[in-house]
N, C-alpha and C. Protein backbone atom coordinates (compact mmCIF):
# COMPACT_ATOMS: atom_id res chain seq x y z
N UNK A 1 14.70 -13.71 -2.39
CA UNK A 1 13.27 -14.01 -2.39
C UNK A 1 12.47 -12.71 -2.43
N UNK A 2 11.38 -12.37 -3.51
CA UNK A 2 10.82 -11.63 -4.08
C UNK A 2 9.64 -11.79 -2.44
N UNK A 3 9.43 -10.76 -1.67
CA UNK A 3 8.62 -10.47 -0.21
C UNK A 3 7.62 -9.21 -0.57
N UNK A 4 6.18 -9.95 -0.65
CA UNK A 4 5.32 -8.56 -0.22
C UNK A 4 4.77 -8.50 0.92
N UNK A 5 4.96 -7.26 1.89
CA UNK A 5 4.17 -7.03 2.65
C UNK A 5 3.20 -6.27 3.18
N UNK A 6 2.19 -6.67 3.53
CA UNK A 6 0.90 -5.81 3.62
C UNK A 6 0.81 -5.24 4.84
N UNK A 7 0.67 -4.04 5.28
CA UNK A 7 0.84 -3.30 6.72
C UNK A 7 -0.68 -3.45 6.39
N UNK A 8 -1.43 -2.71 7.54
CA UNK A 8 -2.88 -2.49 8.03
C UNK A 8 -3.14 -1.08 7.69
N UNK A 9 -2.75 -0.23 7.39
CA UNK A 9 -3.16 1.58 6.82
C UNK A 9 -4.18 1.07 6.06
N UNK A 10 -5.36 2.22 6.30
CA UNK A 10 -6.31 2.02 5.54
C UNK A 10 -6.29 1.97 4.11
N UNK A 11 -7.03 1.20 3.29
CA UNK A 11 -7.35 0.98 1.76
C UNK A 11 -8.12 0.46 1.32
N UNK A 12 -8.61 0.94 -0.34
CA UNK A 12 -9.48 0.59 -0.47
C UNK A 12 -9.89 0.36 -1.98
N UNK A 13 -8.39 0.66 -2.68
CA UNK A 13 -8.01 0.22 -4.11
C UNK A 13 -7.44 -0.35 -4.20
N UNK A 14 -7.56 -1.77 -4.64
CA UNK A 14 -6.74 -3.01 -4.15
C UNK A 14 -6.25 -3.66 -5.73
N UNK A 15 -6.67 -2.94 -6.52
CA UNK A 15 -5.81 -3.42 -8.38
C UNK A 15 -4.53 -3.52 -7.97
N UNK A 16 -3.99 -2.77 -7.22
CA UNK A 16 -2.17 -2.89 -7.44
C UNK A 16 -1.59 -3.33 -6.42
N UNK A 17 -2.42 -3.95 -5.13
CA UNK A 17 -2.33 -5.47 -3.88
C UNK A 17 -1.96 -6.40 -4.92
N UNK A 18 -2.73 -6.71 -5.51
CA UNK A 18 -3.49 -7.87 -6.46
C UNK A 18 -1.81 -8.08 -7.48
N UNK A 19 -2.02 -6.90 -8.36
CA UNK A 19 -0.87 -7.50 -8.99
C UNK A 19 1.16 -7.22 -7.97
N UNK A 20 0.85 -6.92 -7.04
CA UNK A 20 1.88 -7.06 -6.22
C UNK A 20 2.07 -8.85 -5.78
N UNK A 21 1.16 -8.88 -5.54
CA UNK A 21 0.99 -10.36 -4.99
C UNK A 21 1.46 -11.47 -6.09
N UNK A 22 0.88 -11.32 -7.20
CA UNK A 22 1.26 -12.01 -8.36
C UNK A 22 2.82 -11.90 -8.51
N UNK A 23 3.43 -11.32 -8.42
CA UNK A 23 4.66 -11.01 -8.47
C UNK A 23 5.43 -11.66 -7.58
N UNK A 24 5.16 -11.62 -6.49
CA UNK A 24 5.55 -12.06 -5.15
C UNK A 24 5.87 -13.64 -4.60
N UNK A 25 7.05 -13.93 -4.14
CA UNK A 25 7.28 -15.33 -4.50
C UNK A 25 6.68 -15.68 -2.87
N UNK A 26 6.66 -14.54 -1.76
CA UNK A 26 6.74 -14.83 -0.06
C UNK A 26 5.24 -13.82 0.24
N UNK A 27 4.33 -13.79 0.98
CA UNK A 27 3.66 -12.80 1.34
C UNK A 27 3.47 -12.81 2.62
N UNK A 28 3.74 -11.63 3.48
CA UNK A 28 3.08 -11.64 5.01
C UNK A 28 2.34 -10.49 5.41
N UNK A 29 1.30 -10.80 6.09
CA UNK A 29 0.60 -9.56 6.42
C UNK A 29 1.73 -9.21 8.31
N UNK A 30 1.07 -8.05 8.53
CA UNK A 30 1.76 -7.76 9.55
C UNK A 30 0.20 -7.25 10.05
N UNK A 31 -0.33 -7.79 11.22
CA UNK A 31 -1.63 -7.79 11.87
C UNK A 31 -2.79 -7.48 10.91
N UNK A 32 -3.43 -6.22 11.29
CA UNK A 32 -4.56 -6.04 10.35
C UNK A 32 -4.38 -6.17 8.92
N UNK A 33 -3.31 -6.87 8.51
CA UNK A 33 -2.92 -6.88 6.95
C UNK A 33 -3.56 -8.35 6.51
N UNK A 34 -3.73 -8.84 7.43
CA UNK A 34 -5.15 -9.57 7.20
C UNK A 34 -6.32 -9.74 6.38
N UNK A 35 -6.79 -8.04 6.70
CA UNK A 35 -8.07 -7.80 6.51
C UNK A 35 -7.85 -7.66 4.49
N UNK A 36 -6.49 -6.66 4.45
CA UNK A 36 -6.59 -6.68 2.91
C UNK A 36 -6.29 -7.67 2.11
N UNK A 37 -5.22 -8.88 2.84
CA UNK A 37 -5.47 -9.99 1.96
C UNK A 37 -6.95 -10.76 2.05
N UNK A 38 -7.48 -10.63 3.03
CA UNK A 38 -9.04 -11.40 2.64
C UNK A 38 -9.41 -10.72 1.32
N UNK A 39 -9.34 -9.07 1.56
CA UNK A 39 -10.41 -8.51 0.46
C UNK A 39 -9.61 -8.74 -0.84
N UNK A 40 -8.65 -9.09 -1.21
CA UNK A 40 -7.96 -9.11 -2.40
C UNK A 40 -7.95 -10.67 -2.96
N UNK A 41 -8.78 -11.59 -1.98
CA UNK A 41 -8.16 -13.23 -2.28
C UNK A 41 -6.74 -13.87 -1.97
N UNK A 42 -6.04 -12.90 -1.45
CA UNK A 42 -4.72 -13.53 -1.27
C UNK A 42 -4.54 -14.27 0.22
N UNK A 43 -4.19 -15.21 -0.05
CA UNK A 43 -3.50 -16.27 1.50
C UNK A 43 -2.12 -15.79 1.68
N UNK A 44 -1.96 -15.57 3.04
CA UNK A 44 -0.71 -15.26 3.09
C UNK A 44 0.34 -16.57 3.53
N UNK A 45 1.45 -16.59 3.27
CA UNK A 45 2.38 -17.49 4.25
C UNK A 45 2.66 -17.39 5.82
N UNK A 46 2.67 -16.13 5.71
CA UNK A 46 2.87 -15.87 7.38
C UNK A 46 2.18 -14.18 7.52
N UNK A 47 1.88 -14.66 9.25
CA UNK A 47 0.92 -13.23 9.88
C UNK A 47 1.96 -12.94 11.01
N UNK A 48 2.28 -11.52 11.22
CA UNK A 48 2.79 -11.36 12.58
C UNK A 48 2.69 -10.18 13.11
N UNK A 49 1.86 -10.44 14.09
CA UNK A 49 1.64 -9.28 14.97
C UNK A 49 1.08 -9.31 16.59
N UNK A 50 0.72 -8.27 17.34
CA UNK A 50 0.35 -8.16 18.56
C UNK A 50 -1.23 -8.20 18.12
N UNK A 51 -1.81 -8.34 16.86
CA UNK A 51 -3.54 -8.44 17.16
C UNK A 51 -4.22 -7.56 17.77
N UNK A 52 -3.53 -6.27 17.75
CA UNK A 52 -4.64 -5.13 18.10
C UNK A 52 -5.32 -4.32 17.10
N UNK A 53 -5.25 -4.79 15.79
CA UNK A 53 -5.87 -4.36 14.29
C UNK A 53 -6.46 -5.11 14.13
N UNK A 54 -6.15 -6.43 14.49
CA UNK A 54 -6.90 -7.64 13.46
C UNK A 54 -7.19 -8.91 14.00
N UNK A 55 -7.99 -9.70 13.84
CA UNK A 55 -7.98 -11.30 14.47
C UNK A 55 -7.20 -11.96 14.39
N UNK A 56 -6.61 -12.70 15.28
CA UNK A 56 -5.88 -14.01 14.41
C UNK A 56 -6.18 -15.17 13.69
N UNK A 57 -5.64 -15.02 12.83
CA UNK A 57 -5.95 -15.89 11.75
C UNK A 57 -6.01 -17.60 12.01
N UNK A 58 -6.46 -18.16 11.42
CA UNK A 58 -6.60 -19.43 11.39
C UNK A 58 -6.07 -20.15 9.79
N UNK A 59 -5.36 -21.37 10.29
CA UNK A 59 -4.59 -21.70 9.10
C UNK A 59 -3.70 -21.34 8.27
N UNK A 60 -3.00 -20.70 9.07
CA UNK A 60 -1.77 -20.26 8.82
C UNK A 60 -0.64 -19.61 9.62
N UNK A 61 0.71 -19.90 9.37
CA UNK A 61 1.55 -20.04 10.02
C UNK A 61 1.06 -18.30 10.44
N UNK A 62 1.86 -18.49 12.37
CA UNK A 62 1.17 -16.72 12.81
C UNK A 62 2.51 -16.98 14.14
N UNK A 63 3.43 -15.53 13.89
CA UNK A 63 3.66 -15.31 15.18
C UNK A 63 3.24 -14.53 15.76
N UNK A 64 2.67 -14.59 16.99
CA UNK A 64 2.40 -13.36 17.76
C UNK A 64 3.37 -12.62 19.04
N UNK A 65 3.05 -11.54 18.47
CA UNK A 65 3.88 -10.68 19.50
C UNK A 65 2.91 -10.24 20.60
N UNK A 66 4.54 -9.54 21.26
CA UNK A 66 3.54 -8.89 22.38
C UNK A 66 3.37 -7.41 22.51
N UNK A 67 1.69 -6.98 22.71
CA UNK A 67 1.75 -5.70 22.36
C UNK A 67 2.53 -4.49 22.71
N UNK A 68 3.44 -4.17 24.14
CA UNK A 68 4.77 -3.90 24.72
C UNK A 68 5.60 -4.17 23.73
N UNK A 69 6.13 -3.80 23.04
CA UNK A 69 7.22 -3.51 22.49
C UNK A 69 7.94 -2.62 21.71
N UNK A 70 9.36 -2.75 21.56
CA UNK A 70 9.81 -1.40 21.05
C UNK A 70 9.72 -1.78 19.04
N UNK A 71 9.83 -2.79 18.59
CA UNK A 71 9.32 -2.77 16.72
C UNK A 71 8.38 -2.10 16.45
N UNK A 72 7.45 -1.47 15.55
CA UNK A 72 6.60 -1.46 15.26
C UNK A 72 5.82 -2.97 14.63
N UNK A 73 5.12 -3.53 14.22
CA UNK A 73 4.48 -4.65 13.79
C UNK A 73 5.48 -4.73 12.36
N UNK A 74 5.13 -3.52 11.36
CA UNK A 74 5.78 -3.67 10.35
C UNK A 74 7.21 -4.38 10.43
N UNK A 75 7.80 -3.52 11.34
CA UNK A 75 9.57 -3.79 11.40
C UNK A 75 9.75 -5.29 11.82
N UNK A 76 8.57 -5.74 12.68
CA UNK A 76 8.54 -7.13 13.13
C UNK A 76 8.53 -8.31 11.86
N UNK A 77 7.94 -7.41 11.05
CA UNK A 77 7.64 -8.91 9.57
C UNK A 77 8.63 -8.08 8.55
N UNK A 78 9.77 -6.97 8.95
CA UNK A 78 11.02 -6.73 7.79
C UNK A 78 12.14 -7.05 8.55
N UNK A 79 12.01 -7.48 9.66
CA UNK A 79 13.11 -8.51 10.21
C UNK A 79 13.10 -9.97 9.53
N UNK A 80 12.06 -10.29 10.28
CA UNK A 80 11.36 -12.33 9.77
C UNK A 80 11.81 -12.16 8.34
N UNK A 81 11.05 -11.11 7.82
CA UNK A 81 11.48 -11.96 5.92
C UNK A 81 12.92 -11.72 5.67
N UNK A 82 13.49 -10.85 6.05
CA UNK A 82 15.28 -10.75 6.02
C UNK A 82 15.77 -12.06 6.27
N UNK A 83 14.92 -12.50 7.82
CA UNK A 83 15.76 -13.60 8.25
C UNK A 83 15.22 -15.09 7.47
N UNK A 84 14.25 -15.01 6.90
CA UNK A 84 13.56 -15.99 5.68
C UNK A 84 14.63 -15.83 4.58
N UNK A 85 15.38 -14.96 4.40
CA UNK A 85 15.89 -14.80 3.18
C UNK A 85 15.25 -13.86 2.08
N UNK A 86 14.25 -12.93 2.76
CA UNK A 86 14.05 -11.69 0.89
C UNK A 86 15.02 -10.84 0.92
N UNK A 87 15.55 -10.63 -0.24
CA UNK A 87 16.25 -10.06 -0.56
C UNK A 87 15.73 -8.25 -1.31
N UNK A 88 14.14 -9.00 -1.79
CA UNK A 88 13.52 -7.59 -1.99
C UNK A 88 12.13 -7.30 -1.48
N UNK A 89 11.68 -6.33 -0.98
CA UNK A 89 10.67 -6.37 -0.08
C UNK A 89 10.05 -5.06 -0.66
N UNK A 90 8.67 -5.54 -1.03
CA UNK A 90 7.71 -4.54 -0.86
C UNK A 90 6.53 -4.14 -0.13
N UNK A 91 6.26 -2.84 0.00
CA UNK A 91 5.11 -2.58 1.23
C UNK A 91 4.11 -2.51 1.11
N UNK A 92 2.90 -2.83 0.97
CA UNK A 92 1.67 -2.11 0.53
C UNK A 92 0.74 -2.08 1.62
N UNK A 93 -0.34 -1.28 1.36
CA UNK A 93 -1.66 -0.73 2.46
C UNK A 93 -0.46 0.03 3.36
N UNK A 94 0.22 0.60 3.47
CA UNK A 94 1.39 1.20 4.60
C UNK A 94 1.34 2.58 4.11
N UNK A 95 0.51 3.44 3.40
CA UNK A 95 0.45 4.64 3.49
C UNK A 95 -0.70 5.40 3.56
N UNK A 96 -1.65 4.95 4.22
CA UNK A 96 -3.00 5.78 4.73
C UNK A 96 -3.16 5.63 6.22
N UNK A 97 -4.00 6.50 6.50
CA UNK A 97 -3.75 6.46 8.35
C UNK A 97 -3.04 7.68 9.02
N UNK A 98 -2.58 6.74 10.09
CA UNK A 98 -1.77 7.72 10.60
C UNK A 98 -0.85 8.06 9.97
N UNK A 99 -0.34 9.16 10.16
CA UNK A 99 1.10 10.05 9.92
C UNK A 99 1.96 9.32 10.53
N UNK A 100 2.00 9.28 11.78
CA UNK A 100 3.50 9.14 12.31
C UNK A 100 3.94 7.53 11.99
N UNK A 101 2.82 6.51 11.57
CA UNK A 101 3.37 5.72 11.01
C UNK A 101 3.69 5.18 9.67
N UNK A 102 3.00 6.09 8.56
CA UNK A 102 2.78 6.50 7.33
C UNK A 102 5.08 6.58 7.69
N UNK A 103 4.96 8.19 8.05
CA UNK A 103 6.45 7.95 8.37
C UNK A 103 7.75 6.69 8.57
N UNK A 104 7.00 6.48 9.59
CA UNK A 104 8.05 5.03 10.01
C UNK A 104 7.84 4.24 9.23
N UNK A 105 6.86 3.27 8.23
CA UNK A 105 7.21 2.73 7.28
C UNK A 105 8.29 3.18 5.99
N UNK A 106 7.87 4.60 5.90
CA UNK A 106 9.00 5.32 5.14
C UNK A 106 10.25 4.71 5.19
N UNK A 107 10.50 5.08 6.61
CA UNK A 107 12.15 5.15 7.13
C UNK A 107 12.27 3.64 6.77
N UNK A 108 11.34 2.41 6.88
CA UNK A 108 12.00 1.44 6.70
C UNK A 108 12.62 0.86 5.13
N UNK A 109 12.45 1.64 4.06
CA UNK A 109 13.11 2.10 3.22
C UNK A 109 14.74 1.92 2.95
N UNK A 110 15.35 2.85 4.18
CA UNK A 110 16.59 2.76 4.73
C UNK A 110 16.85 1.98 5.13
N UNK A 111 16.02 1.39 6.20
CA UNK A 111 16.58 0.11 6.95
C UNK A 111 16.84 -0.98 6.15
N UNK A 112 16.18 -1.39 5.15
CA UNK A 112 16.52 -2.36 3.92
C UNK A 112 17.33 -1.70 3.38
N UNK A 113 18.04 -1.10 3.12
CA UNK A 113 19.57 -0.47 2.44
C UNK A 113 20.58 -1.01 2.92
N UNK A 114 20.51 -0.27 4.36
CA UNK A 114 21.49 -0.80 5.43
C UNK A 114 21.57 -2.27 5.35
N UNK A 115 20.80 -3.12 5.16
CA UNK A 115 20.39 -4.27 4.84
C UNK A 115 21.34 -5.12 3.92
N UNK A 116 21.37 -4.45 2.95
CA UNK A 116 21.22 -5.16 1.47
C UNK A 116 20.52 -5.26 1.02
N UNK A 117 19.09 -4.96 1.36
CA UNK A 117 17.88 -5.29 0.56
C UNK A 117 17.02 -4.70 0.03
N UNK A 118 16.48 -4.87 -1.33
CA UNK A 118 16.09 -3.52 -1.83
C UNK A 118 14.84 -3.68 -1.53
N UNK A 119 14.01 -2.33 -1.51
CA UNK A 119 12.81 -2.20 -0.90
C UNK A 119 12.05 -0.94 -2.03
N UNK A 120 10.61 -1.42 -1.58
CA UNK A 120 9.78 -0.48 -1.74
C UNK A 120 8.68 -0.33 -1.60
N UNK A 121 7.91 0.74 -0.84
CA UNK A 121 6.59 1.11 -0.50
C UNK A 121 5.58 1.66 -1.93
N UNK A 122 4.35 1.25 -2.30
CA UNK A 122 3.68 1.29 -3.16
C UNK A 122 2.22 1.52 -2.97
N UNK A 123 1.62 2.34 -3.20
CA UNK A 123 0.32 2.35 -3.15
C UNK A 123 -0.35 2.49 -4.67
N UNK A 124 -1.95 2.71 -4.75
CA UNK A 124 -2.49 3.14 -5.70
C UNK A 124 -1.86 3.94 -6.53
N UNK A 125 -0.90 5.11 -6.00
CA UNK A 125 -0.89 6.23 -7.21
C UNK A 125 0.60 6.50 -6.79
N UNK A 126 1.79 5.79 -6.16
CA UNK A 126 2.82 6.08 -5.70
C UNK A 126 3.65 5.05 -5.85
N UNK A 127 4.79 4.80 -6.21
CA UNK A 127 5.86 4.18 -5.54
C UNK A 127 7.13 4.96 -4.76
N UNK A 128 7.58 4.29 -4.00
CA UNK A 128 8.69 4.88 -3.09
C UNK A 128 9.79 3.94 -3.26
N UNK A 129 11.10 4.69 -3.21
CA UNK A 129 12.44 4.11 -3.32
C UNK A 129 13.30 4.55 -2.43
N UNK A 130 14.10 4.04 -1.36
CA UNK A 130 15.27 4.94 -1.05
C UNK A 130 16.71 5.37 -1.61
N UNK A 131 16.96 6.48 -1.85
CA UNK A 131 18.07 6.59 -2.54
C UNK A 131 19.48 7.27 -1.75
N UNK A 132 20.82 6.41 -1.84
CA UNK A 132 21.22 6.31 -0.75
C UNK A 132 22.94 7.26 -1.14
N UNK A 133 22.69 8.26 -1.97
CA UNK A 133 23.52 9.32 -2.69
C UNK A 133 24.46 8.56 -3.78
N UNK A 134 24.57 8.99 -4.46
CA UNK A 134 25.86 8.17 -5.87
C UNK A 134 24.89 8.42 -6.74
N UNK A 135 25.00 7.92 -7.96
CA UNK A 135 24.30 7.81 -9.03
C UNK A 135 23.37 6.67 -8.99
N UNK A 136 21.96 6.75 -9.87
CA UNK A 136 21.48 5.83 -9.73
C UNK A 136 20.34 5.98 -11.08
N UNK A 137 20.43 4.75 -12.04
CA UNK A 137 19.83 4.94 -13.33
C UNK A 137 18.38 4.25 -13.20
N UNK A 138 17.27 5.09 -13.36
CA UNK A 138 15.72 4.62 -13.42
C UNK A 138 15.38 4.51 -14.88
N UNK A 139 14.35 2.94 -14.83
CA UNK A 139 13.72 2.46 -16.06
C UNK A 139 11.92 3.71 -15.45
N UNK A 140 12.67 4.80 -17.10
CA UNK A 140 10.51 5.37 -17.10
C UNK A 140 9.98 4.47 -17.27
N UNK A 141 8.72 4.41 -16.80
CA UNK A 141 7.41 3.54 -16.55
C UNK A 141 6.49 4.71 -16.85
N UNK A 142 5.82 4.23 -18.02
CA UNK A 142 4.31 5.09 -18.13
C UNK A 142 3.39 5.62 -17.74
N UNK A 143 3.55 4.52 -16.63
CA UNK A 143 2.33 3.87 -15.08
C UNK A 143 2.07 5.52 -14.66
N UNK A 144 3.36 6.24 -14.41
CA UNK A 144 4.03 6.74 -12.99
C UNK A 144 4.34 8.76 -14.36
N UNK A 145 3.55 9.34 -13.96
CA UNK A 145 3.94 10.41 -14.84
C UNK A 145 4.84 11.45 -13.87
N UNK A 146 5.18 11.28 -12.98
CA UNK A 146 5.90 12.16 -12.20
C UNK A 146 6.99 11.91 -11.25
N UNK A 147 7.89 12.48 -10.87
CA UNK A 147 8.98 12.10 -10.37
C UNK A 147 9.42 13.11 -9.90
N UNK A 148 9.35 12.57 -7.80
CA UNK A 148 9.67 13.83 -7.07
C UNK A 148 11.42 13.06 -6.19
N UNK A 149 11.76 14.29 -6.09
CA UNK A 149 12.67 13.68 -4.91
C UNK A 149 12.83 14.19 -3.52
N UNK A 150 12.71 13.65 -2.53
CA UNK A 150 12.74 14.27 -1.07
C UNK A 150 13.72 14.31 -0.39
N UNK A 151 14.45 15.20 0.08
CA UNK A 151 16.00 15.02 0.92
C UNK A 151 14.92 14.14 2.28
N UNK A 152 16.25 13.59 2.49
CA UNK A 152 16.05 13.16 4.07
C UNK A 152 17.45 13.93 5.33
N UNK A 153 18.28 14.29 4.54
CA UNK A 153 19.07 15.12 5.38
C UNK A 153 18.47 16.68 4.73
N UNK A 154 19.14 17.94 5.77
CA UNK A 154 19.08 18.84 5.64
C UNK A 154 19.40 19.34 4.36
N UNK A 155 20.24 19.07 3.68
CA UNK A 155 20.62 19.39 2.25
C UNK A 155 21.08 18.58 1.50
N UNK A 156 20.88 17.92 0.32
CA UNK A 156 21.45 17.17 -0.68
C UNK A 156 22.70 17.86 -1.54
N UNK A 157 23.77 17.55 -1.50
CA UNK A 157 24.50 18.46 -2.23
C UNK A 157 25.21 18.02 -3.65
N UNK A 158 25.34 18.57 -4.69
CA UNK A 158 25.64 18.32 -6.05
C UNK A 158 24.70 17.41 -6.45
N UNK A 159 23.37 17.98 -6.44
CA UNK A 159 22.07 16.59 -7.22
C UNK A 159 22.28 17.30 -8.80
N UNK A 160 22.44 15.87 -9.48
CA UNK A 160 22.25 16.20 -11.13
C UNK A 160 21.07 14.94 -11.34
N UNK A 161 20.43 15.56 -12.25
CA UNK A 161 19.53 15.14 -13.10
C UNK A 161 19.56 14.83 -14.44
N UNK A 162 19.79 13.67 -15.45
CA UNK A 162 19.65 13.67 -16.83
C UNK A 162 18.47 12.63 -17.31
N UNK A 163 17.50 13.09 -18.10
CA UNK A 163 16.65 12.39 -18.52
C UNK A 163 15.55 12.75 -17.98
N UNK A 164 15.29 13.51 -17.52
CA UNK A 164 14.08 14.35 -17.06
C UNK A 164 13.90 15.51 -17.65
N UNK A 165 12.67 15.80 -17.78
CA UNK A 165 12.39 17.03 -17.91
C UNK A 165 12.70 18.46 -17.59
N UNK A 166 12.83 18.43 -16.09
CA UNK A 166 13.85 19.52 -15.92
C UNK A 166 15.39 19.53 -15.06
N UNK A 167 16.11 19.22 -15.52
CA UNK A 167 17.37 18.83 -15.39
C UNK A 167 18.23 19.74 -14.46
N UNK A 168 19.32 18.84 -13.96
CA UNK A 168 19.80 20.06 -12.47
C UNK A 168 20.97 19.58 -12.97
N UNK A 169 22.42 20.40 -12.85
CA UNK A 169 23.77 20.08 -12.84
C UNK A 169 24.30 20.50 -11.54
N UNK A 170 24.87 19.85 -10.54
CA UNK A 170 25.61 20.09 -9.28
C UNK A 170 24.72 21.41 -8.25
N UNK A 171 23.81 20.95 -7.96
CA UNK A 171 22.88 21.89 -7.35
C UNK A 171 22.42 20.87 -6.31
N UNK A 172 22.29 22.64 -5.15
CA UNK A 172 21.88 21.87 -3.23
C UNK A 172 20.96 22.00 -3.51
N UNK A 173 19.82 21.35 -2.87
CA UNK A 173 18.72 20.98 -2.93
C UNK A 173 18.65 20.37 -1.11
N UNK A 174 17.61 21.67 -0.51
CA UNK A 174 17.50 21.97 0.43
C UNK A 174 15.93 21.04 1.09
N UNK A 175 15.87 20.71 2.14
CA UNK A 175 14.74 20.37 2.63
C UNK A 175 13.33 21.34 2.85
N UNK A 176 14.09 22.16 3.40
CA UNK A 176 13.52 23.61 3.37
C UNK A 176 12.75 24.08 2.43
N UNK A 177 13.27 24.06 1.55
CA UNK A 177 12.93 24.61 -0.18
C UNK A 177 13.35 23.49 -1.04
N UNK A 178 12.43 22.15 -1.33
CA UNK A 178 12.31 21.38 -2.22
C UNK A 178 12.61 21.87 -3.73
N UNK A 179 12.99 21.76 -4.50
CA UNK A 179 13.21 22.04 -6.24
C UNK A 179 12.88 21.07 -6.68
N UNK A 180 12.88 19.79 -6.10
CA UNK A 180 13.16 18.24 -7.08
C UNK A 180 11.26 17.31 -6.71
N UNK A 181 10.34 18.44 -6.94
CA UNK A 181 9.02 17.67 -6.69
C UNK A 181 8.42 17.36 -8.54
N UNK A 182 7.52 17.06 -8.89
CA UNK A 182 6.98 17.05 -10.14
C UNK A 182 7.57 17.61 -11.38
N UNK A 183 8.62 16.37 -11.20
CA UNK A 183 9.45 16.40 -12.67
C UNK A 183 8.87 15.41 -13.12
N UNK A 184 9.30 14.96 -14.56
CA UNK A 184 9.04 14.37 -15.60
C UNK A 184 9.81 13.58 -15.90
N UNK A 185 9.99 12.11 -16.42
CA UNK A 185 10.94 11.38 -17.11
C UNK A 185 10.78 11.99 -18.76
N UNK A 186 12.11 12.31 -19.05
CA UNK A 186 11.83 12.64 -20.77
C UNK A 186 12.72 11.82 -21.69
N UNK A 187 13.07 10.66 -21.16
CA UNK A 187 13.66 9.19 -22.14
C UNK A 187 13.15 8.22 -21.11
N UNK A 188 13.71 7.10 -22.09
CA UNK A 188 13.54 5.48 -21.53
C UNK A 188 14.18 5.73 -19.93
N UNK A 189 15.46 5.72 -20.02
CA UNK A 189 16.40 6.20 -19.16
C UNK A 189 16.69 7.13 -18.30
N UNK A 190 16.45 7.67 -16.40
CA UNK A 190 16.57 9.02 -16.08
C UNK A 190 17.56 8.29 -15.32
N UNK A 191 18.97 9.52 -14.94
CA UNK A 191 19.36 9.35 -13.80
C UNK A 191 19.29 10.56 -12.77
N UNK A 192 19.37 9.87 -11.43
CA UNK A 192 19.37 11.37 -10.77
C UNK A 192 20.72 10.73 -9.73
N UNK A 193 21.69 11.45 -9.33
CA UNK A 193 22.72 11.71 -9.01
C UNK A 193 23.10 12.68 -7.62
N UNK A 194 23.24 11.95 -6.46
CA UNK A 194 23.93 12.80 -5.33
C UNK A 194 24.92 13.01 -4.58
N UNK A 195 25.44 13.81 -5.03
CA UNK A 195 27.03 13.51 -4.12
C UNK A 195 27.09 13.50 -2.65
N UNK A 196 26.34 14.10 -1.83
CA UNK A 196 26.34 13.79 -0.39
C UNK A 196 24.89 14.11 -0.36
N UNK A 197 24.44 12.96 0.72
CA UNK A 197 22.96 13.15 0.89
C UNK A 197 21.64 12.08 0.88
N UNK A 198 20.90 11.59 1.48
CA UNK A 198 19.67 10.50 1.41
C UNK A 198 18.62 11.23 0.92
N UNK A 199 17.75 10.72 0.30
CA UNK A 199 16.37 10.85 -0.21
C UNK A 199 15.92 9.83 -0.84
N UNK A 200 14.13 10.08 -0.68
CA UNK A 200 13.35 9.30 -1.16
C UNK A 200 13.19 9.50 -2.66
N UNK A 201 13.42 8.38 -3.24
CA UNK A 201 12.42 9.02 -5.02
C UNK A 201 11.07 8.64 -5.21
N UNK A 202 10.47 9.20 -5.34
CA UNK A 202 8.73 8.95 -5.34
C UNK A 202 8.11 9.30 -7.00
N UNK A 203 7.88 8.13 -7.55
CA UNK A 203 7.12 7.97 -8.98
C UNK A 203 5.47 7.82 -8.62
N UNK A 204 5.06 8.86 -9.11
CA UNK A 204 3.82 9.03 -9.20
C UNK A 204 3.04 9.27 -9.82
N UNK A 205 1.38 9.54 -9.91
CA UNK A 205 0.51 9.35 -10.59
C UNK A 205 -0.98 10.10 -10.24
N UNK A 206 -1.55 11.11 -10.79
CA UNK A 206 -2.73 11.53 -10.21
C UNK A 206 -4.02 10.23 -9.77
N UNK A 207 -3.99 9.62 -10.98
CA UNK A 207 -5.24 8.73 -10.63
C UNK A 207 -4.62 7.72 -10.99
């Protein structure tokens, strides 16, 4: 089951809510995620949160938590839809705001790996993927003119690149000293390739 979910991070370009939603066979806000399905027209199926972002809703299914606890809200509605059955889950409004939870939505990236389930965080001018080392072949998208990659361990080791612009053969690629930010797709087809190592791939876009 195709799952979008809307965190509460501030926003305020809502074209690519809109066609997330269309896409989307399940939708849940997770508390103040509320507020952006009002502004976008979208009803959600389910709300769940502790209600310290947002009202509770009326007319529609809502669990509430309690504000004590160790989930974050998000992790609370990427449990439920796991246990609903999505199999792919996306995030949106989840990257403005704070940092440290800008972060932790990140990480939940991984946690849908570990999962089985593929995931991804999306805003206006970004998508996010987790990539979980081996090979892995990306469809270019026009949308998206750039293509960074972020270690999540200390060093990525033997990253190759084909189909990009600037291409790597068996090269570390350090946290420290990034190499793999604003590359280019240069076919239909890129792969990028890690023999030991996690990172994010982030397709992006100035405007």
């Amino acid at each position: 089951m195709k799952t979008l979910i809307l965190a509460s991070a501030p926003e305020t370009e809502y074209d690519y809510v809109r066609q997330l939603a269309q896409q989307a066979e399940y939708i849940i806000c997770a508390d103040g995620g509320t507020r952006h399905a009002a502004a976008c027209g979208i009803r959600p199926d389910l709300v769940i949160g502790d209600f310290d972002s947002g009202a509770r809703p009326d007319g529609v299914e809502v669990i509430a938590l309690r504000p004590e606890k160790d989930d974050s809200d998000l992790m609370c509605c990427t449990k439920e839809a796991i246990r609903r059955g999505a199999d792919d889950i996306t995030y949106a409004c989840a990257s403005g705001g704070r940092i440290d939870h800008f972060l932790c939505n990140l990480s939940l990236l991984e946690y849908l790996h570990s999962c089985g389930v593929h995931g991804m965080l999306c805003d206006s001018r970004n998508r996010v993927t987790f990539h979980p080392g081996g090979a892995v072949w990306y469809q270019a998208d026009a949308s998206y003119r750039y293509v960074g990659i972020i270690p999540l361990d200390a060093e990525l080791i033997g990253v190759t690149l084909r189909g990009l612009k600037y291409p790597l053969t068996d090269a570390t690629v350090s946290r420290a000293q990034m190499i793999t930010i604003s590359n280019e797709p240069a076919a239909p087809e890129y792969m990028i390739s890690v023999r030991e190592g996690r990172s994010l791939v982030i397709e992006s876009k100035d405007k």
